[in-house]
N, C-alpha and C. Protein backbone atom coordinates (compact mmCIF):
# COMPACT_ATOMS: atom_id res chain seq x y z
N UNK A 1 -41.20 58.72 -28.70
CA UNK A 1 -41.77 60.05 -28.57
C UNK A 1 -41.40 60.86 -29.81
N UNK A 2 -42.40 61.45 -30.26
CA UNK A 2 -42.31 62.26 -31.28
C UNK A 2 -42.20 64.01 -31.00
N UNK A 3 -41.42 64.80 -31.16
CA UNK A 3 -41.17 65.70 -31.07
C UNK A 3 -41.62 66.81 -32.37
N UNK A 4 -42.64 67.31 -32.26
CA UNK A 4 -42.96 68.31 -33.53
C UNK A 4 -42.53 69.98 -33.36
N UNK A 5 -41.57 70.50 -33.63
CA UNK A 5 -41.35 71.55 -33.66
C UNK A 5 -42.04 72.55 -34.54
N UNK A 6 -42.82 73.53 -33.97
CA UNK A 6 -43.50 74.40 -35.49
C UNK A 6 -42.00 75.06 -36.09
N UNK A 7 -41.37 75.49 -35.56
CA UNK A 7 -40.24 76.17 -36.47
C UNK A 7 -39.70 74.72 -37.93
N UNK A 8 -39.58 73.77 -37.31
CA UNK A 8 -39.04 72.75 -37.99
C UNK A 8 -40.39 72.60 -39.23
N UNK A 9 -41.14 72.66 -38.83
CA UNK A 9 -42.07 71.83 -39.88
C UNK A 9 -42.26 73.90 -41.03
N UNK A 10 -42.76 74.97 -40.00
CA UNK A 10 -42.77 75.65 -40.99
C UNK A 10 -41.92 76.12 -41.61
N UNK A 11 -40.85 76.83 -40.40
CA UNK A 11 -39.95 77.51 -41.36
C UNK A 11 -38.93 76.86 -42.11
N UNK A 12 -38.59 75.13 -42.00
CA UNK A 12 -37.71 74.70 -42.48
C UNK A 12 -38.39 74.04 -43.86
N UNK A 13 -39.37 72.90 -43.41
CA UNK A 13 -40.28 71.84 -44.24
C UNK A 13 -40.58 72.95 -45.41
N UNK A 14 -41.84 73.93 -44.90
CA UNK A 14 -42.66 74.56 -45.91
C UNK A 14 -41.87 75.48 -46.35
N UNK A 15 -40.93 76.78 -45.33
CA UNK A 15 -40.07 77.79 -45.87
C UNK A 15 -41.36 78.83 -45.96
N UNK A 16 -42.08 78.71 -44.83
CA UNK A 16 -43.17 79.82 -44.79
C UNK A 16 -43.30 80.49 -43.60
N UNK A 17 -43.87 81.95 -43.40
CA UNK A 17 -43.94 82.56 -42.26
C UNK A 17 -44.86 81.71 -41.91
N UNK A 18 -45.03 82.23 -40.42
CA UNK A 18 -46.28 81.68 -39.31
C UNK A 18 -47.36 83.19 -39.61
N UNK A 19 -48.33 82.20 -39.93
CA UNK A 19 -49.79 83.35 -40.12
C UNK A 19 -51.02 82.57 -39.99
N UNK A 20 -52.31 83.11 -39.39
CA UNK A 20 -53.22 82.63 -39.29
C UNK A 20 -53.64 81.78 -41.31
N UNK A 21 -53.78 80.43 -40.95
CA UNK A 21 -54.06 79.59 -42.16
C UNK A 21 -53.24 78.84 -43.02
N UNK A 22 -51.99 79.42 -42.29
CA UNK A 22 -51.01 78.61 -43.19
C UNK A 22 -50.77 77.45 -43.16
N UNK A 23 -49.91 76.82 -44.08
CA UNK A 23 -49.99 75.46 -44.74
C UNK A 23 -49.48 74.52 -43.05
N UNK A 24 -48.53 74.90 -42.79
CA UNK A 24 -47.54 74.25 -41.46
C UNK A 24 -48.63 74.35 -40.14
N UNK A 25 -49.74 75.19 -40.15
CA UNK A 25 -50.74 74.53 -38.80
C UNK A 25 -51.35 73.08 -38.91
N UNK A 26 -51.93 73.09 -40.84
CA UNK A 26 -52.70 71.79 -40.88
C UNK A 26 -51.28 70.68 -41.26
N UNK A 27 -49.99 71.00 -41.52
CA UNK A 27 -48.84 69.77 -41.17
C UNK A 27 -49.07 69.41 -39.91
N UNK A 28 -48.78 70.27 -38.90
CA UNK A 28 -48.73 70.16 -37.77
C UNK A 28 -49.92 69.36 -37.12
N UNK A 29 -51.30 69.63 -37.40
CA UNK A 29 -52.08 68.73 -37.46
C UNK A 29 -51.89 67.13 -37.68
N UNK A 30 -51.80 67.25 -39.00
CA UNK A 30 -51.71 65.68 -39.54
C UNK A 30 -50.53 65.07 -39.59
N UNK A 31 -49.27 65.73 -38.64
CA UNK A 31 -48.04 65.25 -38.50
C UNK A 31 -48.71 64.30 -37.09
N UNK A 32 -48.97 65.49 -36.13
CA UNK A 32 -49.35 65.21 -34.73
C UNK A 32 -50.28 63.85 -34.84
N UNK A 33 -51.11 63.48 -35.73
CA UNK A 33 -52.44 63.07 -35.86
C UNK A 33 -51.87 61.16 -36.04
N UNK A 34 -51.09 61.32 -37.03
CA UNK A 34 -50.65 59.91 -38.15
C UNK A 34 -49.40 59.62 -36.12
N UNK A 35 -48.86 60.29 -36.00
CA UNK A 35 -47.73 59.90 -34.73
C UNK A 35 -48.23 59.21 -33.90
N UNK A 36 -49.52 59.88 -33.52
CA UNK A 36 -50.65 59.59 -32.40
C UNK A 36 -51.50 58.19 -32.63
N UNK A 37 -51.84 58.20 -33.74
CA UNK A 37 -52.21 56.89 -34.45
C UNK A 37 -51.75 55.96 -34.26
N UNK A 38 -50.31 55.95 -34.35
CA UNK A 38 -48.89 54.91 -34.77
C UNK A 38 -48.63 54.28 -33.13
N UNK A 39 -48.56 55.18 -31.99
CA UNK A 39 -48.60 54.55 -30.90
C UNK A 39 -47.77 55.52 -30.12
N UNK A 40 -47.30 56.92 -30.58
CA UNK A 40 -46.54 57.41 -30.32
C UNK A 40 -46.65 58.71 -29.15
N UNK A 41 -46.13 58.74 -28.71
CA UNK A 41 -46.51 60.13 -27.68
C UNK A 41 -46.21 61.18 -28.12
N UNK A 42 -46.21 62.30 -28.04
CA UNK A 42 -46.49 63.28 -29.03
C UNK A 42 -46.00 64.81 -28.16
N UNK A 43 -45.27 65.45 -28.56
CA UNK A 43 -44.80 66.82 -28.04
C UNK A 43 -44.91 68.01 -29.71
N UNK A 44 -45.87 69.07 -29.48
CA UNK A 44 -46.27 70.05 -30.34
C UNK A 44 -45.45 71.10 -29.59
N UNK A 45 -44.35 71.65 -30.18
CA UNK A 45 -43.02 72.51 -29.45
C UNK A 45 -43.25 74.07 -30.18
N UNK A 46 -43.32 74.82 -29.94
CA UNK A 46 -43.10 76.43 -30.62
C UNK A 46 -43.95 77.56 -29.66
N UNK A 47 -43.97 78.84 -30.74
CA UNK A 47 -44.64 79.65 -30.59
C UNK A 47 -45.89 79.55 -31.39
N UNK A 48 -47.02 79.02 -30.26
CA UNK A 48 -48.05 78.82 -31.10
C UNK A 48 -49.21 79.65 -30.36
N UNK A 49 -49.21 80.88 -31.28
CA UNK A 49 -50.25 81.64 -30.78
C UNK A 49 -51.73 81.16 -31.13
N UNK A 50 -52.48 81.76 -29.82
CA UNK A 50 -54.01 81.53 -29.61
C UNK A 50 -54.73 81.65 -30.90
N UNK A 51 -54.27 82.72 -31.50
CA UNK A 51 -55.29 82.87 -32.59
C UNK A 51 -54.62 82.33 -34.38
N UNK A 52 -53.79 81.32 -33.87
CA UNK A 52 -53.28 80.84 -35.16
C UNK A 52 -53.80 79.36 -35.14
N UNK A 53 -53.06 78.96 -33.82
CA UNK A 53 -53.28 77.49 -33.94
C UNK A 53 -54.62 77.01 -32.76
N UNK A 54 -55.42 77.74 -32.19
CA UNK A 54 -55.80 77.59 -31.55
C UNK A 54 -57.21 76.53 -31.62
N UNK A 55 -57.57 76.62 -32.62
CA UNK A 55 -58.58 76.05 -33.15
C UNK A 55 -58.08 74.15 -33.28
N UNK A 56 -56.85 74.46 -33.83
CA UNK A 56 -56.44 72.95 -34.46
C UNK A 56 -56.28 72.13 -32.90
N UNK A 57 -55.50 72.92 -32.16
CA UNK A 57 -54.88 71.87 -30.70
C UNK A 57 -56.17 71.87 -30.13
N UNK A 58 -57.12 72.61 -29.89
CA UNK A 58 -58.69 72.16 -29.27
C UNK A 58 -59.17 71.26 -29.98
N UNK A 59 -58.77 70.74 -31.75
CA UNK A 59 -59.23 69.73 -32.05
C UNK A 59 -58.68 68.58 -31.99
N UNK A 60 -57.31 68.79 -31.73
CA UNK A 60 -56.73 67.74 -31.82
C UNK A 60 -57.07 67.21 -29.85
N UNK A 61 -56.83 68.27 -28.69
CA UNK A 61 -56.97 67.71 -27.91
C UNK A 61 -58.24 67.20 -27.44
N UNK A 62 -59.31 67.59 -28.75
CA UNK A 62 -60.47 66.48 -27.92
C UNK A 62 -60.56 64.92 -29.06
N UNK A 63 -59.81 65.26 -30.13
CA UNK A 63 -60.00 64.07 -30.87
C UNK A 63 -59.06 62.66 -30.28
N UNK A 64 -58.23 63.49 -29.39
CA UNK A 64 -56.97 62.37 -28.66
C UNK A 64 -57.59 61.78 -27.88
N UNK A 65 -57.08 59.95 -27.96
CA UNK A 65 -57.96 59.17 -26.72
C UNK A 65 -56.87 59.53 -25.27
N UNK A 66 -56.40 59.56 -25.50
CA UNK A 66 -55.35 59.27 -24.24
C UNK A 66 -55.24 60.87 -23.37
N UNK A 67 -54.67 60.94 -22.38
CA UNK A 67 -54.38 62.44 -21.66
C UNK A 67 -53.47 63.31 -22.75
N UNK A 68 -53.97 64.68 -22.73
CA UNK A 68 -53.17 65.35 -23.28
C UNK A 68 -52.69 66.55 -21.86
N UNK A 69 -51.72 67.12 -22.36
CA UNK A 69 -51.36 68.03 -21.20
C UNK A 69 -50.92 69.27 -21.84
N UNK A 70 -51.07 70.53 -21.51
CA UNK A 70 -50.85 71.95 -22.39
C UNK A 70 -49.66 72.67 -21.75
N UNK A 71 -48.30 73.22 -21.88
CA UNK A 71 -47.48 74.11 -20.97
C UNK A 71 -47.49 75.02 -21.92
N UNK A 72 -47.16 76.39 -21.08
CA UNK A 72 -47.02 77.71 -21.77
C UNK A 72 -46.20 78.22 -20.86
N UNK A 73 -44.37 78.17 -21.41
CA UNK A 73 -43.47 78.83 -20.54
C UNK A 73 -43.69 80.50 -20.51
N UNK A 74 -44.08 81.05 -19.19
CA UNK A 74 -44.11 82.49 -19.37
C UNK A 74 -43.04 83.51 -19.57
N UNK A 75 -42.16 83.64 -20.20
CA UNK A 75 -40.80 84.21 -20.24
C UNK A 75 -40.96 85.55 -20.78
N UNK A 76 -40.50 86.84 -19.65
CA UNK A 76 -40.97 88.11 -19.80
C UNK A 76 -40.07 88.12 -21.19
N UNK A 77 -40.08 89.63 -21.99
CA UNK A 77 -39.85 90.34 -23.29
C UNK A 77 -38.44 90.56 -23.25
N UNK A 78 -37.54 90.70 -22.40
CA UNK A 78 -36.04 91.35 -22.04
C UNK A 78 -35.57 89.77 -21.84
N UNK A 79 -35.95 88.64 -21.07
CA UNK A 79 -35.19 87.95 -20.92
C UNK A 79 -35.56 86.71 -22.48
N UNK A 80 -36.32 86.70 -22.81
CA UNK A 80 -36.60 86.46 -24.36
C UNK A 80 -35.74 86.70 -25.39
N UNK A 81 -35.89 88.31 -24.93
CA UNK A 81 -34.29 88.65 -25.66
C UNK A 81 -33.47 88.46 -25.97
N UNK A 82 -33.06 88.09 -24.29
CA UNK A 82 -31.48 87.26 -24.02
C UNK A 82 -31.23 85.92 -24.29
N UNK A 83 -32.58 85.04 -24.11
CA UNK A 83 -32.21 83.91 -25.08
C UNK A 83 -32.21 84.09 -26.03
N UNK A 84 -33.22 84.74 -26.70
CA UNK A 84 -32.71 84.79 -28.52
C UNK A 84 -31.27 85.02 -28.78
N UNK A 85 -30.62 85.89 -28.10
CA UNK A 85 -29.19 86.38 -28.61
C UNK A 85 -28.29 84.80 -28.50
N UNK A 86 -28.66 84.12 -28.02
CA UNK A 86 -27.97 82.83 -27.86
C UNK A 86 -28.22 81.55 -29.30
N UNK A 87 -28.93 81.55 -30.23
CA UNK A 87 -29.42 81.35 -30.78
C UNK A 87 -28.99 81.59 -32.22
N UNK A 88 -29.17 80.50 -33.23
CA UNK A 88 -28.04 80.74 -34.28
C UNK A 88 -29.23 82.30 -35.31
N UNK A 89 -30.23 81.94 -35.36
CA UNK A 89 -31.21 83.23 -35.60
C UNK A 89 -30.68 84.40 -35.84
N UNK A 90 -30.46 84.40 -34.64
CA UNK A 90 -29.94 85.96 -33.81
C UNK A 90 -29.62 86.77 -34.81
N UNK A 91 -28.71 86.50 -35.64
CA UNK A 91 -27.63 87.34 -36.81
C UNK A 91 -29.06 88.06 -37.91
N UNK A 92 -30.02 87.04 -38.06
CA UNK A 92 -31.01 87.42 -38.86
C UNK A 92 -32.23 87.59 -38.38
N UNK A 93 -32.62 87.81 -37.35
CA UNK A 93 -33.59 88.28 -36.62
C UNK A 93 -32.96 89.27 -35.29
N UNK A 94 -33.60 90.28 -35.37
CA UNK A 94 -33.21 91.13 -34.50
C UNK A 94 -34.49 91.78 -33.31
N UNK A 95 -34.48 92.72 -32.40
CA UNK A 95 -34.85 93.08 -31.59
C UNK A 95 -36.45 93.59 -31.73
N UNK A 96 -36.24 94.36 -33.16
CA UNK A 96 -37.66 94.93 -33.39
C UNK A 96 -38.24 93.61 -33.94
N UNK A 97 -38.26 93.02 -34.66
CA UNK A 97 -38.81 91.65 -34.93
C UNK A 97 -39.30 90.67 -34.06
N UNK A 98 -38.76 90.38 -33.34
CA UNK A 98 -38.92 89.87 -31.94
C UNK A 98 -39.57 90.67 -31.09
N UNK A 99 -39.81 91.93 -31.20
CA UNK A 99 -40.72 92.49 -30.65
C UNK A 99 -42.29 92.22 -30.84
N UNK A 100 -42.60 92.74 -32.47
CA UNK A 100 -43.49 92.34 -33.46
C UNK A 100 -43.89 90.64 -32.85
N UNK A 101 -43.20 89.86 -33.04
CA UNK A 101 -43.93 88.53 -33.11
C UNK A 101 -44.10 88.04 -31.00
N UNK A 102 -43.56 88.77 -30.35
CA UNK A 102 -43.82 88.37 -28.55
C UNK A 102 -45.16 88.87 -28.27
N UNK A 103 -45.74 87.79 -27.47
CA UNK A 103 -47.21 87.87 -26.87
C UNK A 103 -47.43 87.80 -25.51
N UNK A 104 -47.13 89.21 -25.17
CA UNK A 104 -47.34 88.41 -22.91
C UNK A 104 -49.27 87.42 -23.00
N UNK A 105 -48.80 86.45 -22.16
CA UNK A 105 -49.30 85.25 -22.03
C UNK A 105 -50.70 85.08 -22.63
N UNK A 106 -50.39 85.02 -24.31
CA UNK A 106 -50.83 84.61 -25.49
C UNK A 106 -52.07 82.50 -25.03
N UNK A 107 -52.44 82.73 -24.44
CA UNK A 107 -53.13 81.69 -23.84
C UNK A 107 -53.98 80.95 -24.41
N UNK A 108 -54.19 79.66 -24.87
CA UNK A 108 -55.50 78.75 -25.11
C UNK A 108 -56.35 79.41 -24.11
N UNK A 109 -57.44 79.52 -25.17
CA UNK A 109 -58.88 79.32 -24.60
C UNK A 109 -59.47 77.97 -23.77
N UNK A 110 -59.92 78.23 -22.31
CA UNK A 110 -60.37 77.36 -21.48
C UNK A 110 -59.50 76.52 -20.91
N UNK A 111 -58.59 77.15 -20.53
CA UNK A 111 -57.34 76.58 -19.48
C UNK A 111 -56.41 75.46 -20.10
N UNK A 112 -55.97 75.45 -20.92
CA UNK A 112 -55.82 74.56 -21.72
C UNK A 112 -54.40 74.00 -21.30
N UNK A 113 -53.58 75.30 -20.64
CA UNK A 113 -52.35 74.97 -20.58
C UNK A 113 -51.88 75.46 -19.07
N UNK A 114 -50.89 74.82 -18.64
CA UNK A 114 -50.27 74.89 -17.24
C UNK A 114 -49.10 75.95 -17.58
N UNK A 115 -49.12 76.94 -16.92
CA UNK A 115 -48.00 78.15 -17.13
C UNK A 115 -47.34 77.70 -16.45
N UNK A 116 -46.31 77.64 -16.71
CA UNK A 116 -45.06 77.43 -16.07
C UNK A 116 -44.16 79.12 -16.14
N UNK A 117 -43.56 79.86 -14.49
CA UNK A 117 -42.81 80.48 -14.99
C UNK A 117 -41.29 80.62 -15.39
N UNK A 118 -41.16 81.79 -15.57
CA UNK A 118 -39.80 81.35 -16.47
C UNK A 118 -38.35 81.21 -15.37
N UNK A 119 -38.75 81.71 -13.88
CA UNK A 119 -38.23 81.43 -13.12
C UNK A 119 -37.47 80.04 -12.61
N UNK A 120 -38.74 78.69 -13.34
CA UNK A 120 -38.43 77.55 -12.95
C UNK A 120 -37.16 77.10 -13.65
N UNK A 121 -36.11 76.33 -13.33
CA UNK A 121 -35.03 75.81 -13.73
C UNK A 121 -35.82 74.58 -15.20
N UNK A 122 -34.76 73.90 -15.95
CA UNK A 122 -35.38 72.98 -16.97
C UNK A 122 -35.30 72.05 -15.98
N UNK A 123 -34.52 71.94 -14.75
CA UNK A 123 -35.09 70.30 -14.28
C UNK A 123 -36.52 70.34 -13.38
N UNK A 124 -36.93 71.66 -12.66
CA UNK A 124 -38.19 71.71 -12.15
C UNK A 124 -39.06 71.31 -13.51
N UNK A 125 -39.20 72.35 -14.46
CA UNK A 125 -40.06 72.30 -15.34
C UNK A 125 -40.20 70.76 -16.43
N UNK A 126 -38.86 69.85 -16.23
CA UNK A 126 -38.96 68.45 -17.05
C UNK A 126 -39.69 68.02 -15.79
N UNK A 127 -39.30 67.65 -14.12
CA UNK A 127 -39.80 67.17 -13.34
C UNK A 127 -41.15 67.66 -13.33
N UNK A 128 -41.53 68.93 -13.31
CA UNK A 128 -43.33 69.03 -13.38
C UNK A 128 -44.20 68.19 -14.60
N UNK A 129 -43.67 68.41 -15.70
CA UNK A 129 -43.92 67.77 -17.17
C UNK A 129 -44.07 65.93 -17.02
N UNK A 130 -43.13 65.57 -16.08
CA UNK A 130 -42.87 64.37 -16.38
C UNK A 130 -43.72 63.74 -15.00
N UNK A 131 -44.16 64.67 -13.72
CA UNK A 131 -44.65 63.99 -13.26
C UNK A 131 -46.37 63.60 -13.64
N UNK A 132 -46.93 64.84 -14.54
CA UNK A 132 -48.20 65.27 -15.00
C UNK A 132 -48.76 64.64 -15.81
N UNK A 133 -47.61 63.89 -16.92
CA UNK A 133 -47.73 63.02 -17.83
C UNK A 133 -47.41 61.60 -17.96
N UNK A 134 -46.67 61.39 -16.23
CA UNK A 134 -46.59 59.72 -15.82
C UNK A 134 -46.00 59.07 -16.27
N UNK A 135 -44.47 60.12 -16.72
CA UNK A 135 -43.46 59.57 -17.35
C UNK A 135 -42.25 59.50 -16.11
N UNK A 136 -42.77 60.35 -15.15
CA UNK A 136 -41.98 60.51 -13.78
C UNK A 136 -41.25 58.68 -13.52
N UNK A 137 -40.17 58.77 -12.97
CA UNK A 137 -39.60 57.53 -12.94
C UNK A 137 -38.96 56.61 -13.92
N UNK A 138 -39.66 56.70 -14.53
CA UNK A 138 -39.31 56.00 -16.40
C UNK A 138 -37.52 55.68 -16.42
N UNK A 139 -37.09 55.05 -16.72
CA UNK A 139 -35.85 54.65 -17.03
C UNK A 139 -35.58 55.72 -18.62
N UNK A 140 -34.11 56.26 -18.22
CA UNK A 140 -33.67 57.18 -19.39
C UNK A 140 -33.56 56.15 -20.79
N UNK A 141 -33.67 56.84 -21.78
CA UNK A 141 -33.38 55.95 -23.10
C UNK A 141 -31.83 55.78 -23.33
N UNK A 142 -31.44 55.43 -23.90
CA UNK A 142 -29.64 55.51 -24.72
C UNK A 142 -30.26 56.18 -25.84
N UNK A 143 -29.29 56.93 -25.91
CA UNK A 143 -29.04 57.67 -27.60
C UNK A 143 -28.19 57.02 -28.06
């Protein structure tokens, strides 16, 4: 399984903000694309707003042969917060910033994604994920 983080690919790889066109949507693309190819299962991880990347994951999820599946954790603005403060960030991103870039439920066009709220624990929300995608049961890997 391949894990694509947009923070990882933009802000680390490229060292660029997130903005409609930038270089790290079409990575993210042809990262996702060559993984998918290879035999790999594929997780696209961030804040990926509707009107940035929205275009690319509608292409990518109809160009994919296999099931794709969409989550969008809904996590209100205050408790957002409070995870950020947990977070090595934190020191250099602050409150008004994090204001600026939060989207209450910033959504794919045409249902694209299963909201999950932020209420659910990570083992409801791995157990929903894993039963949806028929990984439910699967024997754990070794690290």
């Amino acid at each position: 399984m391949v894990h694509l983080g947009q923070d990882n690919l933009g802000r680390i790889v490229l060292r660029e903000r997130d903005r409609p066109g930038a270089a790290n949507i079409g990575l993210i693309d042809l990262t996702a694309r060559y993984a998918l190819d290879a035999g790999y299962h594929v997780v696209v991880e961030g804040i990926l707003y509707a009107d940035h990347y929205g275009d690319m994951l509608a292409k990518l999820r109809t160009d994919h042969r296999g099931p794709t599946h969409g989550y969008y954790l809904h996590v209100p603005f205050e408790q957002s917060l409070a995870r950020h403060a947990t977070k090595p960030i934190a020191s250099e991103v602050g409150e008004p910033q994090l204001r600026e870039w939060y989207r209450e439920l910033d959504l794919l066009p045409g249902a694209a994604e299963t909201v999950i709220g932020a209420d659910s624990t990570l083992e409801e929300t791995l157990d929903h994920i894993m039963l949806d995608s028929g990984f439910a049961g699967l024997p754990a890997l070794d690290r």
